[in-house]
Protein backbone atom coordinates (compact mmCIF):
# COMPACT_ATOMS: atom_id res chain seq x y z
CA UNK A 1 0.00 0.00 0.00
CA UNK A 2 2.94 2.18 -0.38
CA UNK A 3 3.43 3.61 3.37
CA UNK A 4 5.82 3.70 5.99
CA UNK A 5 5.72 1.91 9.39
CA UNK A 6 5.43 5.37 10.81
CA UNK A 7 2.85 6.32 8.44
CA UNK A 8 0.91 2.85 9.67
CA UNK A 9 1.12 3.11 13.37
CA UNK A 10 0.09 7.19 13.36
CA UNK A 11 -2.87 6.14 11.56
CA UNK A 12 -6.68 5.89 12.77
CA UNK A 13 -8.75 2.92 12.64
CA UNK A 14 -10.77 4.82 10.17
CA UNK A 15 -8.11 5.96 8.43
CA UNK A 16 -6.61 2.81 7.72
CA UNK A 17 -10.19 1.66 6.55
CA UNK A 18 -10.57 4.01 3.92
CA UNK A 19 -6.68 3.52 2.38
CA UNK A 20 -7.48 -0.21 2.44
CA UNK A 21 -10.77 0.43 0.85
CA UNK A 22 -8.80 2.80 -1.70
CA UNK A 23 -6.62 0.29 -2.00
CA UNK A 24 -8.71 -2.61 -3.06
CA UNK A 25 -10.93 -0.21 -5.66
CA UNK A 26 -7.59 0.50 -7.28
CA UNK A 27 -6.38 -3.22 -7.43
CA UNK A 28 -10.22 -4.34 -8.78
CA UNK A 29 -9.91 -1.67 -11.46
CA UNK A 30 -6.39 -3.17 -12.20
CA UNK A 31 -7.60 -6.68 -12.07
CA UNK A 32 -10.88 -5.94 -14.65
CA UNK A 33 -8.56 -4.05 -17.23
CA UNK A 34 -6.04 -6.84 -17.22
CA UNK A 35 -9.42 -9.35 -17.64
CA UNK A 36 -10.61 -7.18 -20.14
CA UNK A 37 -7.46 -6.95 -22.08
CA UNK A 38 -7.55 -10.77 -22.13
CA UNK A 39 -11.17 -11.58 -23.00
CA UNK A 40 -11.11 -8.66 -26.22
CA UNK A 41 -7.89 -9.91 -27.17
CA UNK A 42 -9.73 -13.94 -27.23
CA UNK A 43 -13.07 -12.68 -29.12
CA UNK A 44 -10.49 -11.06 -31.49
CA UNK A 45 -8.83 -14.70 -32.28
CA UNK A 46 -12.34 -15.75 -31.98
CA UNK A 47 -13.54 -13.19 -34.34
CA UNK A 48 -10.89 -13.89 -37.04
CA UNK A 49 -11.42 -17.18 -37.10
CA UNK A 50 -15.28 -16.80 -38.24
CA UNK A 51 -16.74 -17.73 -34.51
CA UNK A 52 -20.13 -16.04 -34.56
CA UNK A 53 -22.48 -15.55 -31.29
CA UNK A 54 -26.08 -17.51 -31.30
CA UNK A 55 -27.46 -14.26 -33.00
CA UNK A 56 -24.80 -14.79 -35.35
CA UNK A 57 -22.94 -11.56 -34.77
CA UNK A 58 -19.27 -11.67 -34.30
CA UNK A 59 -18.01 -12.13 -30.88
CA UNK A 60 -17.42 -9.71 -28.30
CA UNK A 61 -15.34 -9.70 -25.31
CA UNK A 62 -18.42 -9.27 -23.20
CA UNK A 63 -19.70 -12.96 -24.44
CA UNK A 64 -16.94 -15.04 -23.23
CA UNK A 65 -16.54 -13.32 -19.69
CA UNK A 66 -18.62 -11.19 -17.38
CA UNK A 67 -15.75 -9.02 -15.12
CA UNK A 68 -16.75 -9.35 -11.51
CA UNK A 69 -17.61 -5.31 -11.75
CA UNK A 70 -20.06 -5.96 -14.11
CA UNK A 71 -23.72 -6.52 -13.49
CA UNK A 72 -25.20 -9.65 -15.63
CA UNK A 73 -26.70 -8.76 -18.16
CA UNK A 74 -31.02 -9.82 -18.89
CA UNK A 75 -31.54 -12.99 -21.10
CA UNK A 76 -31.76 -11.98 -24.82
CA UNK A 77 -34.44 -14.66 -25.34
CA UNK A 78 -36.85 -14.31 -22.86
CA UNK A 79 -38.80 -17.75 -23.14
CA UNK A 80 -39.38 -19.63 -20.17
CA UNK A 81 -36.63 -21.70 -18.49
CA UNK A 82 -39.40 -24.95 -18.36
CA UNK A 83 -40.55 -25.85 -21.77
CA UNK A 84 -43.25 -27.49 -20.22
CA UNK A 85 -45.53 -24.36 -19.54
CA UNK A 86 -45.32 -23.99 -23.30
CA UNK A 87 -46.75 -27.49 -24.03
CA UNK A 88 -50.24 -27.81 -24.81
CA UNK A 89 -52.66 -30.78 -23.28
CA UNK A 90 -52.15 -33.26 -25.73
CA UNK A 91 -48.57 -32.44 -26.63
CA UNK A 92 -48.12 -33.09 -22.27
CA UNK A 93 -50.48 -35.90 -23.05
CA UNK A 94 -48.09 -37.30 -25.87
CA UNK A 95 -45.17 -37.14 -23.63
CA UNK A 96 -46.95 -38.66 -20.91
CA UNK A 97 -47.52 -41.88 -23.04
CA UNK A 98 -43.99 -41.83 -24.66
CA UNK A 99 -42.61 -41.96 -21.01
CA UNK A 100 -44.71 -44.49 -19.90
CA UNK A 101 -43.93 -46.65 -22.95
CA UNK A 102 -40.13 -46.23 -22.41
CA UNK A 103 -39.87 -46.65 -18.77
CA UNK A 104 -40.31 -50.17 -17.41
CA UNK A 105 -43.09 -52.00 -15.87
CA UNK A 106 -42.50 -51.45 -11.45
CA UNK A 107 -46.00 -53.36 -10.92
């Protein structure tokens, strides 16, 4: 943190909480730019190498890693995580019958 041993032991309780604090938000900032540099520098070999995303957009740095700083980011496709609310009767119906086929007989 840079200080002296007299610097250290003149210091305050609260004092020494806000260096520290000062100190970490510096070595997070660090620590993100040197992720950053990596993950742009990977979507760039990605990139050049015809690697697309789902939408089929070339890749960014932002889909291959999510910094600890950053906030995640809302689904793109916003459909239900259980297919099953999508299913209609007889589709559930269908499945119902295909599971009951497959799976063996307990009685």
């Amino acid at each position: 943190m840079g200080m002296r041993p007299d610097e250290f032991w003149d210091m305050t309780i609260f004092e020494w909480n806000c260096k520290y604090a000062g100190y970490r938000r510096k070595q997070d900032h660090q620590d993100d730019q040197r992720s950053s540099f990596v993950r742009e520098t990977w979507a760039y070999i990605l990139h050049a190498g015809g690697y697309r995303n789902e939408n089929g957009d070339p890749i960014k740095g932002e889909d291959l890693l999510r910094l600890p700083s950053e906030r995640k980011r809302k689904r793109a496709d916003p459909r239900p995580l259980n297919p099953l609310l999508n299913m209609t009767e007889a589709q559930r119906q269908d499945l119902r019958n295909r599971i009951n086929q497959s799976a063996p007989n307990l009685d």
